[in-house]
N, C-alpha and C. Protein backbone atom coordinates (compact mmCIF):
# COMPACT_ATOMS: atom_id res chain seq x y z
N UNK A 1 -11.99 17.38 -65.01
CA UNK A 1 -11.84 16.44 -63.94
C UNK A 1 -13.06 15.54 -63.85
N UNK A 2 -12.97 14.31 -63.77
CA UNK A 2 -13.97 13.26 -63.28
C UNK A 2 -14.31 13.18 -61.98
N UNK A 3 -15.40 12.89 -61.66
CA UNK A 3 -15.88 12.78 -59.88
C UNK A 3 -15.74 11.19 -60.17
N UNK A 4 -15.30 10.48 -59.16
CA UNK A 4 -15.24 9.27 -58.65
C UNK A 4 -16.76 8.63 -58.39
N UNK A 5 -16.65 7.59 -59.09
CA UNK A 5 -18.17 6.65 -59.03
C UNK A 5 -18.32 6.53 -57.72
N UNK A 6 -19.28 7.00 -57.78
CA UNK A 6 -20.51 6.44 -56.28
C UNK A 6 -20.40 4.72 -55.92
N UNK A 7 -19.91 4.99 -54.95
CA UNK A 7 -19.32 3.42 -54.01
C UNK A 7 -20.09 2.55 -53.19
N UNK A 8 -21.11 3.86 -52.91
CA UNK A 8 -22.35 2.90 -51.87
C UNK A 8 -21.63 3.37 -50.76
N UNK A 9 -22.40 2.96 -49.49
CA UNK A 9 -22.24 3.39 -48.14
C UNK A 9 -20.89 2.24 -47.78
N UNK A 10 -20.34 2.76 -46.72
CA UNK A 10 -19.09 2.20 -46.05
C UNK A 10 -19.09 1.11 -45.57
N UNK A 11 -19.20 0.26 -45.36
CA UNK A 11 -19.20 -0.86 -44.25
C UNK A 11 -18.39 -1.34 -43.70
N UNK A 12 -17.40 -0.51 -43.63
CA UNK A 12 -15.77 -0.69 -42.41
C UNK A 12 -16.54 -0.34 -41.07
N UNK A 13 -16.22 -1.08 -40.25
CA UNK A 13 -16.27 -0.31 -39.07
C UNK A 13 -15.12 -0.02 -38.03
N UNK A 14 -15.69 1.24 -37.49
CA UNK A 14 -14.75 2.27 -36.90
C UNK A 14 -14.37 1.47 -35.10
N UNK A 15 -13.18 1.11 -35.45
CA UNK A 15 -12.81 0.41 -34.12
C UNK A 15 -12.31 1.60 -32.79
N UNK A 16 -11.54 2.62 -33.63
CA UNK A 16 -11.21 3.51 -32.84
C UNK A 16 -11.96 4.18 -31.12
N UNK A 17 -13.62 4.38 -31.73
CA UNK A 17 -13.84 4.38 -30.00
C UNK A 17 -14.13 3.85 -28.87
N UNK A 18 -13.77 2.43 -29.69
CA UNK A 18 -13.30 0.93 -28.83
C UNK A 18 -12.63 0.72 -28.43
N UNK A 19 -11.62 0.93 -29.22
CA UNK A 19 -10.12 1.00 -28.82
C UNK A 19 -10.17 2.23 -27.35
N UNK A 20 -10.36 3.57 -27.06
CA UNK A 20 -10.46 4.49 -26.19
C UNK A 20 -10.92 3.87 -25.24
N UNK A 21 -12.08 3.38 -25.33
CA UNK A 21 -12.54 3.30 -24.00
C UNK A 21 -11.81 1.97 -23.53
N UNK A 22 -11.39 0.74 -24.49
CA UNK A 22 -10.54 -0.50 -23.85
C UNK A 22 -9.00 0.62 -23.00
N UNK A 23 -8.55 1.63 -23.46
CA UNK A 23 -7.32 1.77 -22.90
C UNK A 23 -7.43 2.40 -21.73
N UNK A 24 -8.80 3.09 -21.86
CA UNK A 24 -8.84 3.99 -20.14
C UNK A 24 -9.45 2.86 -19.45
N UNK A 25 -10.23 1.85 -19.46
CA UNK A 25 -10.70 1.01 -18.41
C UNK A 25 -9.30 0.29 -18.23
N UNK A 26 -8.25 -0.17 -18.99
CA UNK A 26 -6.89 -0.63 -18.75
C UNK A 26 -6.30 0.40 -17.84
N UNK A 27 -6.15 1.51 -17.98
CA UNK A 27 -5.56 2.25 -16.93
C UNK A 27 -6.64 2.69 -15.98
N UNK A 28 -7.62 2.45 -15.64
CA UNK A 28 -8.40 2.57 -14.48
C UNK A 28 -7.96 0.92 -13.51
N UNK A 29 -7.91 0.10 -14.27
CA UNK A 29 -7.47 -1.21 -13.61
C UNK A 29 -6.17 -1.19 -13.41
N UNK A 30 -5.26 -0.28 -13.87
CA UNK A 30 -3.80 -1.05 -13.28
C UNK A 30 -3.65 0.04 -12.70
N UNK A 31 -4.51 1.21 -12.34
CA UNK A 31 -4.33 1.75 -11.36
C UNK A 31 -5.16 0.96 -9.95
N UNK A 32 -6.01 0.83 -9.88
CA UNK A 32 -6.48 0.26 -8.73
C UNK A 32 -6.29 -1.44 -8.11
N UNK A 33 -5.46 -2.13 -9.18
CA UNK A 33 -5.30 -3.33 -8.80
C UNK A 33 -4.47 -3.14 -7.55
N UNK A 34 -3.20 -2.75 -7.91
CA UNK A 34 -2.08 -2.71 -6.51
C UNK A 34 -3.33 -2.34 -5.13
N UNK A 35 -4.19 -1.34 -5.31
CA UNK A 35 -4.70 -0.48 -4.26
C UNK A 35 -5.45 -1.69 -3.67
N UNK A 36 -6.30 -2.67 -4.70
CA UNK A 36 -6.77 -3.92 -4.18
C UNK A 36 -6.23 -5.20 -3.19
N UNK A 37 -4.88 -5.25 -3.79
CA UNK A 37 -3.96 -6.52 -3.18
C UNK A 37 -3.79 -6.18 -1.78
N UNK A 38 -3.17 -4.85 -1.80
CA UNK A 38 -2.37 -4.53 -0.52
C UNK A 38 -3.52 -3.74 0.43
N UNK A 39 -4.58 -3.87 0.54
CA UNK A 39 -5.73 -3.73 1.34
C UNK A 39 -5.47 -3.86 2.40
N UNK A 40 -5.49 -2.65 3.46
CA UNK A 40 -5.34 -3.47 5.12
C UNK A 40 -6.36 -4.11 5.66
N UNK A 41 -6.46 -4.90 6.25
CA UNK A 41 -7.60 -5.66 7.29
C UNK A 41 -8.02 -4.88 8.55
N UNK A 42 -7.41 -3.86 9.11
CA UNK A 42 -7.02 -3.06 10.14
C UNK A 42 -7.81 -1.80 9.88
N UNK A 43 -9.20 -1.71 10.86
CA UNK A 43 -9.26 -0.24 11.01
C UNK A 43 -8.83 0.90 11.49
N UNK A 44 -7.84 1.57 10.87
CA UNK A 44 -6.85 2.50 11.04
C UNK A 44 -7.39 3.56 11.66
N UNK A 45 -6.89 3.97 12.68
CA UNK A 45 -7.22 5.64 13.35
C UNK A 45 -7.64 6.62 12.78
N UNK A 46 -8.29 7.08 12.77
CA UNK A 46 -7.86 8.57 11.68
C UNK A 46 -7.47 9.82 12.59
N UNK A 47 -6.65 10.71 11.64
CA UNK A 47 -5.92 11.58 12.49
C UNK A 47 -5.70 12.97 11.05
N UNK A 48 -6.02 14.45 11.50
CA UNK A 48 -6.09 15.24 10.47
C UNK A 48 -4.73 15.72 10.26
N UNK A 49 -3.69 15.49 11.16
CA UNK A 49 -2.11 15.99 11.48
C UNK A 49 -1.52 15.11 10.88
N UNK A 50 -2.04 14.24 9.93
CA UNK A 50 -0.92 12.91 9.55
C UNK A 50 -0.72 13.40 7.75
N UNK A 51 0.13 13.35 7.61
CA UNK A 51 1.08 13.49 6.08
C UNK A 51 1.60 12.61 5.29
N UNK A 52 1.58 12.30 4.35
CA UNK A 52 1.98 11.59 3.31
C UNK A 52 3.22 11.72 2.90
N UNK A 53 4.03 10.34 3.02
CA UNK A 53 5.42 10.65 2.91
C UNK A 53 5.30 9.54 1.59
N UNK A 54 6.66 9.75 0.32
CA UNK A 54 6.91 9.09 -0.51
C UNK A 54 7.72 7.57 -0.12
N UNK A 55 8.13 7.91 0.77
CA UNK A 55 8.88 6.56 1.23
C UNK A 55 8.43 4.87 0.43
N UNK A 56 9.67 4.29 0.00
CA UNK A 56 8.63 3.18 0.20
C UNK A 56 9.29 2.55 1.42
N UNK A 57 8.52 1.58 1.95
CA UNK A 57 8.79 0.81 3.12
C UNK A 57 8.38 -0.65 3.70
N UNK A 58 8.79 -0.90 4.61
CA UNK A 58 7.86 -2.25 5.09
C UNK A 58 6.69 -2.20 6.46
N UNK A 59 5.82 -2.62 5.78
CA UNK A 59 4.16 -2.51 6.35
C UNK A 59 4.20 -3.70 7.07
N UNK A 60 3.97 -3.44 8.94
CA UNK A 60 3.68 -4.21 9.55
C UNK A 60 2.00 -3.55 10.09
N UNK A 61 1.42 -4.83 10.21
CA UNK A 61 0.19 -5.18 10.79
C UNK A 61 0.28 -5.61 12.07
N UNK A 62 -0.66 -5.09 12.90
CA UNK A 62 -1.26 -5.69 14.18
C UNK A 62 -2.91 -5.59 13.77
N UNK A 63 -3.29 -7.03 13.95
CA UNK A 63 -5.01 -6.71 13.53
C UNK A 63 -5.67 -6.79 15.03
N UNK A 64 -6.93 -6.41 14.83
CA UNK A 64 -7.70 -6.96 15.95
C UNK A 64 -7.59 -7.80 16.78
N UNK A 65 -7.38 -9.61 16.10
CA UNK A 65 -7.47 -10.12 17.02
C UNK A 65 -6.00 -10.68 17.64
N UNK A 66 -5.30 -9.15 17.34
CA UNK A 66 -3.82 -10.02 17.44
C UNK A 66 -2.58 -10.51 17.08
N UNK A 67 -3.29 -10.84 15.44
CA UNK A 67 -2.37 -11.45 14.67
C UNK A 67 -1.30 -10.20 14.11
N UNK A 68 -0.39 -10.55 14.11
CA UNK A 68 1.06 -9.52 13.19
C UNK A 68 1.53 -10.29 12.07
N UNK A 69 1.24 -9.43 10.65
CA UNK A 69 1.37 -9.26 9.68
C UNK A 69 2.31 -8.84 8.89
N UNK A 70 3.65 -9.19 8.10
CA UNK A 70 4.57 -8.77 8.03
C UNK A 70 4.25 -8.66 5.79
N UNK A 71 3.87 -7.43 5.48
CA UNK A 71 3.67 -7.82 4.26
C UNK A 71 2.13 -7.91 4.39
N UNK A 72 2.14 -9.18 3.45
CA UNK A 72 0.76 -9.88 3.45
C UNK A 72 1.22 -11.59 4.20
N UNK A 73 2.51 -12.10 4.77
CA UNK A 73 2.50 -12.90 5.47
C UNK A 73 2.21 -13.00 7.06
N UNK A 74 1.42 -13.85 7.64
CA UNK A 74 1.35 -13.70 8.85
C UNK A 74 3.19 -13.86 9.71
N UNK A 75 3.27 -13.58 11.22
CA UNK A 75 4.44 -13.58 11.54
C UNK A 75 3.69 -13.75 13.10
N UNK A 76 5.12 -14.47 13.56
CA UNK A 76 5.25 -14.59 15.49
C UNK A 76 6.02 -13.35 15.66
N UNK A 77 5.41 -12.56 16.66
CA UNK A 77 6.69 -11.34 17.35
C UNK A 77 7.78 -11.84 17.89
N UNK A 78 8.18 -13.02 18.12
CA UNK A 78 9.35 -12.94 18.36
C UNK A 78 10.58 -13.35 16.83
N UNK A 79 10.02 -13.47 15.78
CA UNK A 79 10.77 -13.37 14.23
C UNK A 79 10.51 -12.23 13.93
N UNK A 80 9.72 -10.94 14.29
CA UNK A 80 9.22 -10.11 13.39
C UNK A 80 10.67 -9.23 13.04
N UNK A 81 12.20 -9.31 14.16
CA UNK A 81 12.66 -8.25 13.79
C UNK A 81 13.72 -9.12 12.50
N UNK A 82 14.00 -10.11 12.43
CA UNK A 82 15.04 -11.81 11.98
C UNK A 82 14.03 -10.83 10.33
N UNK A 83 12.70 -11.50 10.45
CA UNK A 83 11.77 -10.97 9.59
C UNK A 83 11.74 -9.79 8.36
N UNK A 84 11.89 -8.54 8.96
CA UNK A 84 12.15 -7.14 8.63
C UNK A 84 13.46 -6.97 8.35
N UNK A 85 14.69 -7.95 8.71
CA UNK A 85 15.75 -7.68 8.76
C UNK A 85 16.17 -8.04 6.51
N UNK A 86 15.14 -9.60 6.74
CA UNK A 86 14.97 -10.13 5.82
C UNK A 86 14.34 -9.20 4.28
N UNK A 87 13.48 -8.53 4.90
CA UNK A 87 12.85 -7.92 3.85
C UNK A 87 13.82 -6.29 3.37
N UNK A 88 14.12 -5.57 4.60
CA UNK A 88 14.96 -4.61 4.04
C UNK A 88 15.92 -5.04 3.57
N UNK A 89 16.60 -6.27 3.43
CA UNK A 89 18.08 -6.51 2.87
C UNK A 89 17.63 -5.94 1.23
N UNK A 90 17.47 -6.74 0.96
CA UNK A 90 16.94 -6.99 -0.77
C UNK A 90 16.84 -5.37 -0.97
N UNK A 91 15.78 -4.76 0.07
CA UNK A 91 15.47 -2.85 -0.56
C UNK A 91 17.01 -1.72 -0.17
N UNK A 92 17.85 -2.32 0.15
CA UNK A 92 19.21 -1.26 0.55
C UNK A 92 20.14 -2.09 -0.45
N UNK A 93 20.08 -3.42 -1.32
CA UNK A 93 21.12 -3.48 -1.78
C UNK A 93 21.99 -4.75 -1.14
N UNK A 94 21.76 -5.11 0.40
CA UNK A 94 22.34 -6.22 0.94
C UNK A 94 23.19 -5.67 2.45
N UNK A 95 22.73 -4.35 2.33
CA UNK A 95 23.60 -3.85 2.99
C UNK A 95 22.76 -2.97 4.71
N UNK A 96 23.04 -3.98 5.56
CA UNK A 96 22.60 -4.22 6.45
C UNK A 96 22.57 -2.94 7.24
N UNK A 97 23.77 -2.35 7.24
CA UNK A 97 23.38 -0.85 8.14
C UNK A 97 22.53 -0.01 7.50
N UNK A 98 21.87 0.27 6.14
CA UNK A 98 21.11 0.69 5.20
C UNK A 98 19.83 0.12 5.89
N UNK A 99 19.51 -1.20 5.98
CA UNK A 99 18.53 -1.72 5.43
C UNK A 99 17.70 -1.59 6.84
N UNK A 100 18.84 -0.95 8.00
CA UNK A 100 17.89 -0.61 9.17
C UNK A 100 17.76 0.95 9.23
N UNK A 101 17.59 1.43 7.80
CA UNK A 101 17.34 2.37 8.17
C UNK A 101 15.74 2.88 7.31
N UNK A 102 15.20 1.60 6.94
CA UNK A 102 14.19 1.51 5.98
C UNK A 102 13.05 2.12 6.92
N UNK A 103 12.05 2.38 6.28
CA UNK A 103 10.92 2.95 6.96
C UNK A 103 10.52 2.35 7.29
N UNK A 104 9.61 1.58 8.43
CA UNK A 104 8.66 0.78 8.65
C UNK A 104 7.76 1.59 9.20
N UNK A 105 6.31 0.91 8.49
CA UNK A 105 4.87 1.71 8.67
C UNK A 105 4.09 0.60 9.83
N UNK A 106 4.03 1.01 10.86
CA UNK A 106 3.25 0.44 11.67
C UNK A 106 1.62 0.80 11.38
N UNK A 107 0.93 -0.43 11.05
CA UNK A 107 -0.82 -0.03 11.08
C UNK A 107 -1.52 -1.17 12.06
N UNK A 108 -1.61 -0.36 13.26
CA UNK A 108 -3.18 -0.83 14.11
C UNK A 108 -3.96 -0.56 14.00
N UNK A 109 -4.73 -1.46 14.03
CA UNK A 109 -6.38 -1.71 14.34
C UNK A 109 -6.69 -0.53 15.41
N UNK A 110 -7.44 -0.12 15.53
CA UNK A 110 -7.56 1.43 16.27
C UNK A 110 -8.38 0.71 17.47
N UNK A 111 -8.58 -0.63 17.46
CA UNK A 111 -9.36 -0.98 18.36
C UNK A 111 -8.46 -1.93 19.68
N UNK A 112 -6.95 -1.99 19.19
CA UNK A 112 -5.88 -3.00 19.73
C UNK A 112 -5.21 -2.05 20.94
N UNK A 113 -5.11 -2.87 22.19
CA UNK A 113 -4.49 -1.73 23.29
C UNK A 113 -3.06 -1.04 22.92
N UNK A 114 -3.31 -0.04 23.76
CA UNK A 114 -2.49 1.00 23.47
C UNK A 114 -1.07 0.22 23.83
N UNK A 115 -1.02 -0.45 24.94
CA UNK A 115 -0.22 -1.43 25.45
C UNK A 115 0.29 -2.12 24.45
N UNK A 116 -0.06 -2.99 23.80
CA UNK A 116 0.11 -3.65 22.18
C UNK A 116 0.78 -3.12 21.36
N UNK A 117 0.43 -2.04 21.36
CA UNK A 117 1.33 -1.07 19.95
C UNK A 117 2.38 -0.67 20.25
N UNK A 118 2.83 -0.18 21.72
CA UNK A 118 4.03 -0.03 22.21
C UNK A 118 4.79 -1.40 22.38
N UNK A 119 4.45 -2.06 22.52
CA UNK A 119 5.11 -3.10 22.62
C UNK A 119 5.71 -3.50 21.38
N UNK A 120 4.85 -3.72 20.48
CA UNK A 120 5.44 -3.75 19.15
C UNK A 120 6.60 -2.63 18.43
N UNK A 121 6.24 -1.56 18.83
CA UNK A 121 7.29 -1.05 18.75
C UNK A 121 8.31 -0.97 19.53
N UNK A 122 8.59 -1.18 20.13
CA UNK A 122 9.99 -1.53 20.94
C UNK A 122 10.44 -2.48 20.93
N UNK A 123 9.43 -3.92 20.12
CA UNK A 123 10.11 -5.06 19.25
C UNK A 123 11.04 -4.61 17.84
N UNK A 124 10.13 -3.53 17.29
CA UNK A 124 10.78 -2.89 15.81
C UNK A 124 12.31 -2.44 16.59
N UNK A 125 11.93 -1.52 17.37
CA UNK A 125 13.20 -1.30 17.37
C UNK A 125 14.53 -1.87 18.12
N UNK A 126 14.13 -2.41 18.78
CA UNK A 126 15.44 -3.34 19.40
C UNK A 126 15.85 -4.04 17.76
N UNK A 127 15.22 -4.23 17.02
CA UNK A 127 15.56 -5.28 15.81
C UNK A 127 17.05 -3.89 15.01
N UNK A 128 16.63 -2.65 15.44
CA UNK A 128 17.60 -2.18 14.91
C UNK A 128 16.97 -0.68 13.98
N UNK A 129 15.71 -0.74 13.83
CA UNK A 129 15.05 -0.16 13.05
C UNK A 129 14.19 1.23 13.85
N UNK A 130 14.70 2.13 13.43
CA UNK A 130 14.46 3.36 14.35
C UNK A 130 13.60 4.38 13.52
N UNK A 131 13.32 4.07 12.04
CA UNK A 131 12.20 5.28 11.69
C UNK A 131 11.26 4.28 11.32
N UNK A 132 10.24 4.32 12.36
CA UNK A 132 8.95 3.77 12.59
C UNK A 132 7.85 5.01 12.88
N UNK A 133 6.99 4.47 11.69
CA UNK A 133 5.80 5.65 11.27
C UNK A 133 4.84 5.02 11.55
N UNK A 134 3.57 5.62 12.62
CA UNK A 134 2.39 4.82 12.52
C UNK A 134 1.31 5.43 11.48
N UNK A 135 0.45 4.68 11.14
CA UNK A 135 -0.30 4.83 9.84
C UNK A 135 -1.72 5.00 10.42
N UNK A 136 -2.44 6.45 9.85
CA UNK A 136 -3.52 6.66 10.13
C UNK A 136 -4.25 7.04 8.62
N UNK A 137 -5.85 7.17 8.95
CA UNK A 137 -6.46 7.49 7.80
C UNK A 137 -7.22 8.82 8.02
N UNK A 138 -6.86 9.50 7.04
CA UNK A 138 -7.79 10.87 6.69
C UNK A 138 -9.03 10.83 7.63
N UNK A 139 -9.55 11.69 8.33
CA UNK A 139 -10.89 11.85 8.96
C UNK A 139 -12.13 11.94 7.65
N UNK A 140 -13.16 11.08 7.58
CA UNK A 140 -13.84 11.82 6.34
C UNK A 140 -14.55 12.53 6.25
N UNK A 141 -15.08 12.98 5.26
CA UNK A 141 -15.35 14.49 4.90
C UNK A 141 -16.48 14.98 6.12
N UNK A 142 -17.49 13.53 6.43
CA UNK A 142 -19.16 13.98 6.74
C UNK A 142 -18.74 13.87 8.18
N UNK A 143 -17.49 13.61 9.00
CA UNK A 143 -17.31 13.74 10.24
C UNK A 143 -16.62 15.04 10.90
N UNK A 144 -16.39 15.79 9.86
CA UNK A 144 -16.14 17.06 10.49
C UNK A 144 -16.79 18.31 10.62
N UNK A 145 -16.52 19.19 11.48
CA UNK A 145 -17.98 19.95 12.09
C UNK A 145 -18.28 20.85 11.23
C-alpha cells in the first residue's frame, strides 16, 4: 500500500460553528420578537392566584391616562364592543354566536380607578362577550417574604 503525498495544511475553513451559533441567535430572535411587539404599556397588578390559560384572545387596554386600546389600535368606549365584535368574527370563522364567546383579556394599569375597570367591563359585556379575564403579573421573586 502507498501512503498518500503530504498535501500541506488545510485551508478550508470550517463554517459549521457559524452556522450554530447564526441558528440559535435566529431562534432566540423569533422567539422574543412577538414578546417585543405586543408589549403592554400598562403596569399590570400582580397577583400570586392568577394562572395561565392557553386561550388565544382579544387584549383590551385601559392605560393610565385613560386611553383604551383594542389590539395595538387606540379605540373610543363607545366602539369598543362594534370593535371586538369585529375582531372575534375573523377568530370563530364568521360566526357571530362563536365569536362572543372569545376570551377577552382585560389589562389595567394597576394605577386606573377601580371605578374604570368596572365600567369597562360592563361595556365588554353588554357587547355580548361574557368570558372576560383580567390580566395580572407574577409577584417577583425579591418581593416575597
Amino acid at each position: 500500500m502507498k501512503a498518500a503525498p503530504d498535501r500541506g495544511p488545510l485551508s478550508e475553513i470550517n463554517v459549521t460553528p457559524l452556522v450554530d451559533v447564526f441558528l440559535v441567535l435566529l431562534v432566540i430572535f423569533m422567539i422574543t420578537a412577538p414578546v417585543l411587539k405586543t408589549a403592554l404599556e400598562v403596569g399590570l397588578p400582580q397577583s400570586e392566584s392568577g394562572s395561565r390559560r392557553g386561550d388565544t384572545g382579544i387584549t383590551v387596554e385601559l392605560r393610565r391616562d385613560g386611553q383604551l386600546v383594542l389590539g395595538r389600535d387606540p379605540v373610543r368606549a363607545q366602539e369598543l364592543g362594534e370593535r371586538l365584535l369585529a375582531q372575534a368574527l375573523p377568530l370563530q370563522g364568521g360566526d357571530s354566536t362563536a365569536a362572543r364567546r372569545t376570551p377577552i383579556f382585560l389589562a389595567a394599569d394597576e394605577r386606573v380607578a377601580y371605578g374604570e375597570v368596572v365600567a369597562l367591563l360592563d361595556r365588554i359585556r353588554e357587547a355580548g362577550f361574557e368570558d372576560v379575564g383580567l390580566m395580572t403579573e407574577p409577584p417577583s421573586p425579591d418581593a416575597r417574604p
